[in-house]
PDB file of N, CA and C in Angstrom:
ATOM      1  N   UNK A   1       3.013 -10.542  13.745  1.00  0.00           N
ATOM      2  CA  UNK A   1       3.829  -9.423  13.348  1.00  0.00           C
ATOM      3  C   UNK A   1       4.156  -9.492  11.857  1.00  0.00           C
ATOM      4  N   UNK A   2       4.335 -10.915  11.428  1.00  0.00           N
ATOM      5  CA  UNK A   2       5.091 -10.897   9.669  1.00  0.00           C
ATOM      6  C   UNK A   2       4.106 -10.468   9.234  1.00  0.00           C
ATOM      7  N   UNK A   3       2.399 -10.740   9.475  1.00  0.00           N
ATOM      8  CA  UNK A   3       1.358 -10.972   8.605  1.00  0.00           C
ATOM      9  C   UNK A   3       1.603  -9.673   8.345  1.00  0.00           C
ATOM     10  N   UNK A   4       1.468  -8.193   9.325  1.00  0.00           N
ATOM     11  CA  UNK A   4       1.406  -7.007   9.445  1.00  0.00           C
ATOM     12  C   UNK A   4       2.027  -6.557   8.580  1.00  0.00           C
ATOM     13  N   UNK A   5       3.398  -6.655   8.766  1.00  0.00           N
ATOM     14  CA  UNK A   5       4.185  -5.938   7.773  1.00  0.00           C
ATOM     15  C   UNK A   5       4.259  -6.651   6.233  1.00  0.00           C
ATOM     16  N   UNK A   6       3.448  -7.636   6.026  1.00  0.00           N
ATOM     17  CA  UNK A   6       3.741  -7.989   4.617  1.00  0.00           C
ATOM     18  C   UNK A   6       2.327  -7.281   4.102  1.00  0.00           C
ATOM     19  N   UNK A   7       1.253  -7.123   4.797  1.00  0.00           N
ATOM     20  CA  UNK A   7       0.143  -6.211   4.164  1.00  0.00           C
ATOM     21  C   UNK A   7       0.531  -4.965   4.206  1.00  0.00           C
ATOM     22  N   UNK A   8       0.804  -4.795   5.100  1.00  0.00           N
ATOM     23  CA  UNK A   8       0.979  -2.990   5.154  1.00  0.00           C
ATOM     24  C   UNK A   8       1.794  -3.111   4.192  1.00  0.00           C
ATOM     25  N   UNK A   9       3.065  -3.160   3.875  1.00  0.00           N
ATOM     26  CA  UNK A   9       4.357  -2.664   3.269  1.00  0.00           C
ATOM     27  C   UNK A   9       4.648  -3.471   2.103  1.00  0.00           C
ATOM     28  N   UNK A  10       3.528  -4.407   1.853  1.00  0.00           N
ATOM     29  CA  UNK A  10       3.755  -5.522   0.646  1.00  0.00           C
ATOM     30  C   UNK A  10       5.132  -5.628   0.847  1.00  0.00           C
ATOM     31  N   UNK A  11       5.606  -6.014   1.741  1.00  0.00           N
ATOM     32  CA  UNK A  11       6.980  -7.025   1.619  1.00  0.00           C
ATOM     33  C   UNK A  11       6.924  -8.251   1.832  1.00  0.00           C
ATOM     34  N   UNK A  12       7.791  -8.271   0.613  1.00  0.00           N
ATOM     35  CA  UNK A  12       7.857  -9.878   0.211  1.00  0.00           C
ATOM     36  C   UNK A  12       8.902 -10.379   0.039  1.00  0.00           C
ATOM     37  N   UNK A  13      10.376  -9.528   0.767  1.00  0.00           N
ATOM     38  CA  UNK A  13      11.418  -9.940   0.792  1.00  0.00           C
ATOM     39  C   UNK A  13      11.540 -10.827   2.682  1.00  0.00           C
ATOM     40  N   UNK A  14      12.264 -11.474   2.595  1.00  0.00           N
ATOM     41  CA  UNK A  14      13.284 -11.476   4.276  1.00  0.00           C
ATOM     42  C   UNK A  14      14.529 -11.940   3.817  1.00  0.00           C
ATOM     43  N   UNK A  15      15.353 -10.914   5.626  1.00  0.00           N
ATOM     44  CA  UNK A  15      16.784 -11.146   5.462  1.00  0.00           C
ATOM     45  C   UNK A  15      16.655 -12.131   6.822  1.00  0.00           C
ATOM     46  N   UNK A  16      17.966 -12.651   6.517  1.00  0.00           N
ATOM     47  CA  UNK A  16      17.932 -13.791   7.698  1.00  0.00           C
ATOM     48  C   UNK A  16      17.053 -14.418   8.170  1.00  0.00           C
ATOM     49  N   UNK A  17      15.935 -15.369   6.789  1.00  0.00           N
ATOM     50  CA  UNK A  17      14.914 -16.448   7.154  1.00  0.00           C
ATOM     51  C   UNK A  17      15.976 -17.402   6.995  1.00  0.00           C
ATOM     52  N   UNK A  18      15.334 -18.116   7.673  1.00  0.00           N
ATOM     53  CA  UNK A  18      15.517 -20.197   7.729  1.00  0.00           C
ATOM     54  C   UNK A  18      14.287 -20.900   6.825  1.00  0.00           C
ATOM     55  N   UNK A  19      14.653 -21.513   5.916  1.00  0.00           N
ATOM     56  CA  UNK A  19      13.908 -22.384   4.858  1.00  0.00           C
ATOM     57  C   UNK A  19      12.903 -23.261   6.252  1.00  0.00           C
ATOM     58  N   UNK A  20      13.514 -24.029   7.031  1.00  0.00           N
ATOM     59  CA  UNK A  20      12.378 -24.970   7.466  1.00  0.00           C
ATOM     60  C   UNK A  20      11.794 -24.249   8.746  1.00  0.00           C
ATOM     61  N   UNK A  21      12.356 -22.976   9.314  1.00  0.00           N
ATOM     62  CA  UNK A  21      11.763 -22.269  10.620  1.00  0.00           C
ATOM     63  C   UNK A  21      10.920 -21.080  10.378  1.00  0.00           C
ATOM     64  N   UNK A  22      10.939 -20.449   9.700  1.00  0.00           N
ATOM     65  CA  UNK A  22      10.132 -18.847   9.378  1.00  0.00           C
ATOM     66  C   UNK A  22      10.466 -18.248   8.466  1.00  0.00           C
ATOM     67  N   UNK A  23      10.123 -18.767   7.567  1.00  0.00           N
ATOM     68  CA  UNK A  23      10.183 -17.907   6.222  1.00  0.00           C
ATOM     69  C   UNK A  23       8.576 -18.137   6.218  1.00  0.00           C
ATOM     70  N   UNK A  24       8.226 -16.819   5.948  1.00  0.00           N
ATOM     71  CA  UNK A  24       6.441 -16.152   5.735  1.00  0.00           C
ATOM     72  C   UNK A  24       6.105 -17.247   5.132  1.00  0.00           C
ATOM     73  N   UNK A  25       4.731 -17.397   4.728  1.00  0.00           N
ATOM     74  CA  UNK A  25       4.014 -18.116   3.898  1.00  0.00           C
ATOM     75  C   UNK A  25       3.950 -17.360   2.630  1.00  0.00           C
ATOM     76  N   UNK A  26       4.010 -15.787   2.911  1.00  0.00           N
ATOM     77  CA  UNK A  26       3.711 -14.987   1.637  1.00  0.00           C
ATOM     78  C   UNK A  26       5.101 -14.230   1.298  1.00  0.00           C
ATOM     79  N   UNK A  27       6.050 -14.733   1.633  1.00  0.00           N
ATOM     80  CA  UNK A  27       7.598 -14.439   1.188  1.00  0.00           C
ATOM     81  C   UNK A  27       8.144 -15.137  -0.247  1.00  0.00           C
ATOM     82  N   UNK A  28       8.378 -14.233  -1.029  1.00  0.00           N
ATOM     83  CA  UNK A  28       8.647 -14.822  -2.394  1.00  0.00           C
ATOM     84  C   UNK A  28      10.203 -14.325  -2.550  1.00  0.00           C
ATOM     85  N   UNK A  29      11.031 -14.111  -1.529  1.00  0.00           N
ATOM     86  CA  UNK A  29      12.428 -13.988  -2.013  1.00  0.00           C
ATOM     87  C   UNK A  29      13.024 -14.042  -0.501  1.00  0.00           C
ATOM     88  N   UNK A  30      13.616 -14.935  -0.054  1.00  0.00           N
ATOM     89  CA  UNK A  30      14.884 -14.421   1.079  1.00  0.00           C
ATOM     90  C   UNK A  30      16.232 -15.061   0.763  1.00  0.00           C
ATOM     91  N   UNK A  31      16.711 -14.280   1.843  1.00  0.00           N
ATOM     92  CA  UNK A  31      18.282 -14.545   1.728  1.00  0.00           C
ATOM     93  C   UNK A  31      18.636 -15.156   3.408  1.00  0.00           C
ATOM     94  N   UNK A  32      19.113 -16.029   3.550  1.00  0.00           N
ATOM     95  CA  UNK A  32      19.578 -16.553   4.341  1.00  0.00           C
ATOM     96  C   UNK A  32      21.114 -16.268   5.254  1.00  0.00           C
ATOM     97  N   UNK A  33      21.384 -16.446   6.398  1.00  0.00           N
ATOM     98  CA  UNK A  33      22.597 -16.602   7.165  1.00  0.00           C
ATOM     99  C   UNK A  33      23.598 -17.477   6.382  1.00  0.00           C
ATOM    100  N   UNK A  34      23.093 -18.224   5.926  1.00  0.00           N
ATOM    101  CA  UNK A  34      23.685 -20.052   5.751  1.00  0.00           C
ATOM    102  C   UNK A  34      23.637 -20.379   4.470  1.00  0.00           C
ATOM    103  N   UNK A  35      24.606 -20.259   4.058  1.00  0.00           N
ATOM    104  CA  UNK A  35      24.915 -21.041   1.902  1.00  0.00           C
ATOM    105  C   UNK A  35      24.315 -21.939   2.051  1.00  0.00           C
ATOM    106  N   UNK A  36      24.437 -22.729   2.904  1.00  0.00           N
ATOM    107  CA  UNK A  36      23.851 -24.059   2.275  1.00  0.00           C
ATOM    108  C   UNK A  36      22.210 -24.299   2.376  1.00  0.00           C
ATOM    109  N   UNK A  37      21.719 -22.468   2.403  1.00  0.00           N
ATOM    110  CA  UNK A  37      19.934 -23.193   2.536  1.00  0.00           C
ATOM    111  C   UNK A  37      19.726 -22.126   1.256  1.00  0.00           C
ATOM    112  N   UNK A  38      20.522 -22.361   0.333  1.00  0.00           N
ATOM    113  CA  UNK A  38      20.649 -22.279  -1.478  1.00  0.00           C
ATOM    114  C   UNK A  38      19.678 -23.693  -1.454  1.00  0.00           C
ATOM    115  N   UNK A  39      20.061 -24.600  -0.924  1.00  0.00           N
ATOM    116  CA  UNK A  39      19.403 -25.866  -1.346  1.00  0.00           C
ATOM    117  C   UNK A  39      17.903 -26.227  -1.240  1.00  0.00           C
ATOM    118  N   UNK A  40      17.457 -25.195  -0.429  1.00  0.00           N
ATOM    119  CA  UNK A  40      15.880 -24.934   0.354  1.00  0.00           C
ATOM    120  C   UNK A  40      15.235 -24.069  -0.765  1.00  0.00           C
ATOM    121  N   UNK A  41      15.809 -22.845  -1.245  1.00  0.00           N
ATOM    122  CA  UNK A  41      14.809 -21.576  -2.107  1.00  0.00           C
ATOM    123  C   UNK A  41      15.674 -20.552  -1.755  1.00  0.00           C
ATOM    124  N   UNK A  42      16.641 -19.955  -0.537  1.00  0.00           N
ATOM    125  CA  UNK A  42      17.658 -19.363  -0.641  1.00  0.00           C
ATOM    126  C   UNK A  42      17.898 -18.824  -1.771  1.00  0.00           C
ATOM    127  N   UNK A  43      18.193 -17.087  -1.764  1.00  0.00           N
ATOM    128  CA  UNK A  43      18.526 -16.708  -3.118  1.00  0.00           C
ATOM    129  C   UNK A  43      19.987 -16.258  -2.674  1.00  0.00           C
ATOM    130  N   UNK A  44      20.651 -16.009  -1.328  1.00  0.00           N
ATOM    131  CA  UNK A  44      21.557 -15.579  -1.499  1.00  0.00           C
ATOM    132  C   UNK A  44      22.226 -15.672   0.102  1.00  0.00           C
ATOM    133  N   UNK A  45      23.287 -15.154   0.332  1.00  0.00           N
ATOM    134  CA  UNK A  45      23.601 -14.504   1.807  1.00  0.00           C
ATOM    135  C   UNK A  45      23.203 -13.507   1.772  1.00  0.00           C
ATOM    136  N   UNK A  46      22.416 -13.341   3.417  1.00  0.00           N
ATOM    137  CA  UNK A  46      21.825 -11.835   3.735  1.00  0.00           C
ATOM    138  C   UNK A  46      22.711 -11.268   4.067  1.00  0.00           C
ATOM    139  N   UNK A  47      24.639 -11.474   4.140  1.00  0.00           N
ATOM    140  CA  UNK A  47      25.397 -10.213   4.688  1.00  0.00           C
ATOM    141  C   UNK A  47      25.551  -9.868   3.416  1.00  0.00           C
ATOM    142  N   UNK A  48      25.538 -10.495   1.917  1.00  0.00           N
ATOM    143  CA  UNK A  48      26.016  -9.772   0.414  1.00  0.00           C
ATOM    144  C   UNK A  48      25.151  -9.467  -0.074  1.00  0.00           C
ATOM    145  N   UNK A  49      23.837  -9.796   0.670  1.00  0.00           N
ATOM    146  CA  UNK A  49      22.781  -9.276  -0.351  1.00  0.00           C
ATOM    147  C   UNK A  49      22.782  -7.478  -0.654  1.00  0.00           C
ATOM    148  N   UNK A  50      22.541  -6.820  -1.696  1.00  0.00           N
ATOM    149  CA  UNK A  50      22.741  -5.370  -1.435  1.00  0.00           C
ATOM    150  C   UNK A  50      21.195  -4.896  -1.303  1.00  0.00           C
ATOM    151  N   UNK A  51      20.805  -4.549  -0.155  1.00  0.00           N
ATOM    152  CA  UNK A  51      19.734  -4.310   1.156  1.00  0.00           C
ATOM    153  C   UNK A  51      18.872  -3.129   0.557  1.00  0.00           C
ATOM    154  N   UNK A  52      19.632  -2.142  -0.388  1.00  0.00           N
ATOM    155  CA  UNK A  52      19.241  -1.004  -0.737  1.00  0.00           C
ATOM    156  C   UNK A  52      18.225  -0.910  -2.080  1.00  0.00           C
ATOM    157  N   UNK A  53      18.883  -2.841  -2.686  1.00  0.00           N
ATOM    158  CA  UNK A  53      17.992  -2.609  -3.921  1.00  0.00           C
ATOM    159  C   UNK A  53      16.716  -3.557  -3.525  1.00  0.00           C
ATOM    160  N   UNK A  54      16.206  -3.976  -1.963  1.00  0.00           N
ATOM    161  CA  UNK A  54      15.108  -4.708  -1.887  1.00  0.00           C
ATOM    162  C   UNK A  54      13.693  -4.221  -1.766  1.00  0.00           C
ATOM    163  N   UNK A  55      13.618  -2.890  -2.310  1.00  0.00           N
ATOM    164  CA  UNK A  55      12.510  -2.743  -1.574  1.00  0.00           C
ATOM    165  C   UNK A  55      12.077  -2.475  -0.552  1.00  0.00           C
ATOM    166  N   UNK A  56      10.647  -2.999   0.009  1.00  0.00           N
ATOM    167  CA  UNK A  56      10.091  -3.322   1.023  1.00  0.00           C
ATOM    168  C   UNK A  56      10.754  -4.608   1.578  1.00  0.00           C
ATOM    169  N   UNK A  57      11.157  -4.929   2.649  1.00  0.00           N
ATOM    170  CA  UNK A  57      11.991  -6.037   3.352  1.00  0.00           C
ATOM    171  C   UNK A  57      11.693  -6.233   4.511  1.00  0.00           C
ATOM    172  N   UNK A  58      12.018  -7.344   5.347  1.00  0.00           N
ATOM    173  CA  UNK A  58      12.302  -7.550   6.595  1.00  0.00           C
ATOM    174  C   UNK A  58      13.602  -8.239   7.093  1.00  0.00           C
ATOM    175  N   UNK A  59      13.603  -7.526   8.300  1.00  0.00           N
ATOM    176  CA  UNK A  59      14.724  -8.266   8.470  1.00  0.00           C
ATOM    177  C   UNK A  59      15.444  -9.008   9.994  1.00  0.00           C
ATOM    178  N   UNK A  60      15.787  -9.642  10.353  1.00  0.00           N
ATOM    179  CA  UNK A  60      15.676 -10.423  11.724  1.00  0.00           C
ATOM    180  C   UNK A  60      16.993 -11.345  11.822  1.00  0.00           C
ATOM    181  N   UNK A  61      17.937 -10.844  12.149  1.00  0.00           N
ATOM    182  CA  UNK A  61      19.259 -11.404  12.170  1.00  0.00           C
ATOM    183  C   UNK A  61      19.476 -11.802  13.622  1.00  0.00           C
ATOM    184  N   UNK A  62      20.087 -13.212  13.811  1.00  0.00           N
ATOM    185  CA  UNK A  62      20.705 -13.420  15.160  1.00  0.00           C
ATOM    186  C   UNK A  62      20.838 -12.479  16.054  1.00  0.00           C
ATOM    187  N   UNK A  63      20.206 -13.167  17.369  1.00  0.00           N
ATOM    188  CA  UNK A  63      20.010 -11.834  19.131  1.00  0.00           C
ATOM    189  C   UNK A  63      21.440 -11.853  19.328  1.00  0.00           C
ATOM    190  N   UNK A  64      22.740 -12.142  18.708  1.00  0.00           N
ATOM    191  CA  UNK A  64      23.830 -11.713  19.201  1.00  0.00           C
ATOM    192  C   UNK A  64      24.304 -10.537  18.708  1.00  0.00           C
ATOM    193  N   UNK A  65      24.915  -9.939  19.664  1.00  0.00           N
ATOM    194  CA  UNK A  65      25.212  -8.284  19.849  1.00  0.00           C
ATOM    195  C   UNK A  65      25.701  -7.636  18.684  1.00  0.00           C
ATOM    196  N   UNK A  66      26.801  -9.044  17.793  1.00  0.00           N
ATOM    197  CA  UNK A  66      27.535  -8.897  17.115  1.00  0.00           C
ATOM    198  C   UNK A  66      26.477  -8.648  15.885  1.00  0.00           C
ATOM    199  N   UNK A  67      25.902  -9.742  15.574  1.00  0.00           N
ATOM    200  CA  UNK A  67      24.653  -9.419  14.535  1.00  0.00           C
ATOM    201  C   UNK A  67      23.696  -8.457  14.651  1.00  0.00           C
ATOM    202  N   UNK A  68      23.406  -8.129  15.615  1.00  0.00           N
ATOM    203  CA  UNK A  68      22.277  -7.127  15.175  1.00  0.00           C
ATOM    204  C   UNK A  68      22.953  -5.926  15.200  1.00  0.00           C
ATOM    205  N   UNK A  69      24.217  -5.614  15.846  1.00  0.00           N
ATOM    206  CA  UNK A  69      25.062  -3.941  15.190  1.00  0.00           C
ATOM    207  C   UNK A  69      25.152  -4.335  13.872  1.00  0.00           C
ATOM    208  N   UNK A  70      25.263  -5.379  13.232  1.00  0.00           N
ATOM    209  CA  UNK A  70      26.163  -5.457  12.036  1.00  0.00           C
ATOM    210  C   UNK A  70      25.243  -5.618  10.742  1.00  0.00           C
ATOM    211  N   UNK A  71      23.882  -5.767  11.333  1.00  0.00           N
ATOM    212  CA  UNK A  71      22.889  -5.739  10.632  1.00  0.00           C
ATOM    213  C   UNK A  71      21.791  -4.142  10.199  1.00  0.00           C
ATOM    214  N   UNK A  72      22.052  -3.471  11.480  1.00  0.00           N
ATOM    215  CA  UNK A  72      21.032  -2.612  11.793  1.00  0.00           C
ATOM    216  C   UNK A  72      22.272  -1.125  11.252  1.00  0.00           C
ATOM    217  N   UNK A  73      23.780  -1.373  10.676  1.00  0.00           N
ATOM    218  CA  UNK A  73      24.580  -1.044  10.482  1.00  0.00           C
ATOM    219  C   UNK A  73      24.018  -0.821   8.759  1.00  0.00           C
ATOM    220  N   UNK A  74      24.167  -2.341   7.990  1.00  0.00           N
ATOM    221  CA  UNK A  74      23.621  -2.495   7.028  1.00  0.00           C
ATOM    222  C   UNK A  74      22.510  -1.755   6.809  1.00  0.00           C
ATOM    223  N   UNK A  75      21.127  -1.878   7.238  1.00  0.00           N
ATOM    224  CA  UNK A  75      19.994  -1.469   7.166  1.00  0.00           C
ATOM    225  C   UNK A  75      19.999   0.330   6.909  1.00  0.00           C
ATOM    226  N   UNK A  76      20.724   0.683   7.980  1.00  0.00           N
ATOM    227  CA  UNK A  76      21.146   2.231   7.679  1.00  0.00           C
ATOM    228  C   UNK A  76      21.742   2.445   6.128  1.00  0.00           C
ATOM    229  N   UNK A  77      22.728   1.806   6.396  1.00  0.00           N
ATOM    230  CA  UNK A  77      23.600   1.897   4.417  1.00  0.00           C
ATOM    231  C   UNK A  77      22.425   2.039   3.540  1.00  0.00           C
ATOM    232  N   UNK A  78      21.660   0.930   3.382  1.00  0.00           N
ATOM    233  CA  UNK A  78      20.932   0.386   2.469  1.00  0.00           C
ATOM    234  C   UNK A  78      20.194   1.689   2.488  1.00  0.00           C
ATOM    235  N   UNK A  79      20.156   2.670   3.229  1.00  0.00           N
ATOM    236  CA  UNK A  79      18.931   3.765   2.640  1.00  0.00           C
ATOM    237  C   UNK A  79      19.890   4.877   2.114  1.00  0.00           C
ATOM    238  N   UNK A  80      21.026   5.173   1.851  1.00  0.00           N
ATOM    239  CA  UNK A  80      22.045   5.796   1.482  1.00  0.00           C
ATOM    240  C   UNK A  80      21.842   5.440  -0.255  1.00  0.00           C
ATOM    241  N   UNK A  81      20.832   5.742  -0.522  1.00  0.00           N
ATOM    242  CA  UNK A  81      20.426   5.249  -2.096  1.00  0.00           C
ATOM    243  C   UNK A  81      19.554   5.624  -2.545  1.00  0.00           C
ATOM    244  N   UNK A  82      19.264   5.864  -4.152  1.00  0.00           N
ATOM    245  CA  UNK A  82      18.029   6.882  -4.705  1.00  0.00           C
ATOM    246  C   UNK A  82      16.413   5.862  -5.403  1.00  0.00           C
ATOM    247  N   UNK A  83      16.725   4.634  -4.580  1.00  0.00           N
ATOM    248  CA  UNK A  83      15.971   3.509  -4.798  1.00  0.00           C
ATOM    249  C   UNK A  83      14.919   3.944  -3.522  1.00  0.00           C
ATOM    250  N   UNK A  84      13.698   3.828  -3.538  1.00  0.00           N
ATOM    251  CA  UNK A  84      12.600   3.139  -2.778  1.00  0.00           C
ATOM    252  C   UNK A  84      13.363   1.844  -1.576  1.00  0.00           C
ATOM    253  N   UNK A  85      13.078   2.257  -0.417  1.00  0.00           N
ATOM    254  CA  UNK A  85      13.730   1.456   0.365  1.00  0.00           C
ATOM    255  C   UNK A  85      13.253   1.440   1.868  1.00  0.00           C
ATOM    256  N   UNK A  86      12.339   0.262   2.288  1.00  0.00           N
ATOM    257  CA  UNK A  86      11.965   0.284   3.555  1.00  0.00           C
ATOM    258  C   UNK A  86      12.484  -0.901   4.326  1.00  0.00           C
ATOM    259  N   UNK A  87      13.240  -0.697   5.117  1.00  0.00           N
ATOM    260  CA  UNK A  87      13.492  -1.866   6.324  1.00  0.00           C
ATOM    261  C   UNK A  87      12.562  -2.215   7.750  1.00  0.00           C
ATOM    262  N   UNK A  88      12.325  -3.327   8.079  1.00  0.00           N
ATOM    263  CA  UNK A  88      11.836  -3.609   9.160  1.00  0.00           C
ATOM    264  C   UNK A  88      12.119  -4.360  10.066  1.00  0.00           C
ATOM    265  N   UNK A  89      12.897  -3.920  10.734  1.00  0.00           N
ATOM    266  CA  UNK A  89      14.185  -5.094  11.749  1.00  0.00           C
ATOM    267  C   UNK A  89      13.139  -5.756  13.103  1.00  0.00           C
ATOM    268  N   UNK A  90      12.991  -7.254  12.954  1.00  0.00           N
ATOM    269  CA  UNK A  90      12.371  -7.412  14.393  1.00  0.00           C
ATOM    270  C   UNK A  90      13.018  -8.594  15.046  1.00  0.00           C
TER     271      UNK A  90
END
């Protein structure tokens, strides 16, 4: 599925990767759940990151109920903007 959407959509962002579990091979920017995987390549938290200026993105936040309203919440915002802006929640 990542391979897909990083050809099709040249995205080369993710929200809510893990440095040692799934971050793409061809991902050159994510933002993480967790400050402390700043220490991994982490550029930021994916709840402050602002979603609207990424581009092409993906995005895959915790199966709890709470996260994915609060994400797929975000994802909507983020197109409320005169930027180029594609999300891909899986």
């Amino acid at each position: 599925m990542m391979e897909a959407v990083h050809e099709a959509m040249v995205a080369r962002t993710e929200v809510f990767a893990s440095p040692r579990i799934n971050v793409h091979k061809h991902t050159r920017t994510y933002y993480s759940q967790y400050p402390r995987d700043s220490v991994f390549g982490a550029v930021g938290s994916a709840w402050e990151a602002q979603w609207g200026q990424l581009g092409a993105y993906q995005f895959n936040p915790e199966y709890t109920a709470e996260d994915l309203y609060r994400a797929l919440k975000k994802a909507i915002n983020a197109t409320k903007t005169t930027e180029h802006v594609l999300g891909v929640g899986i």
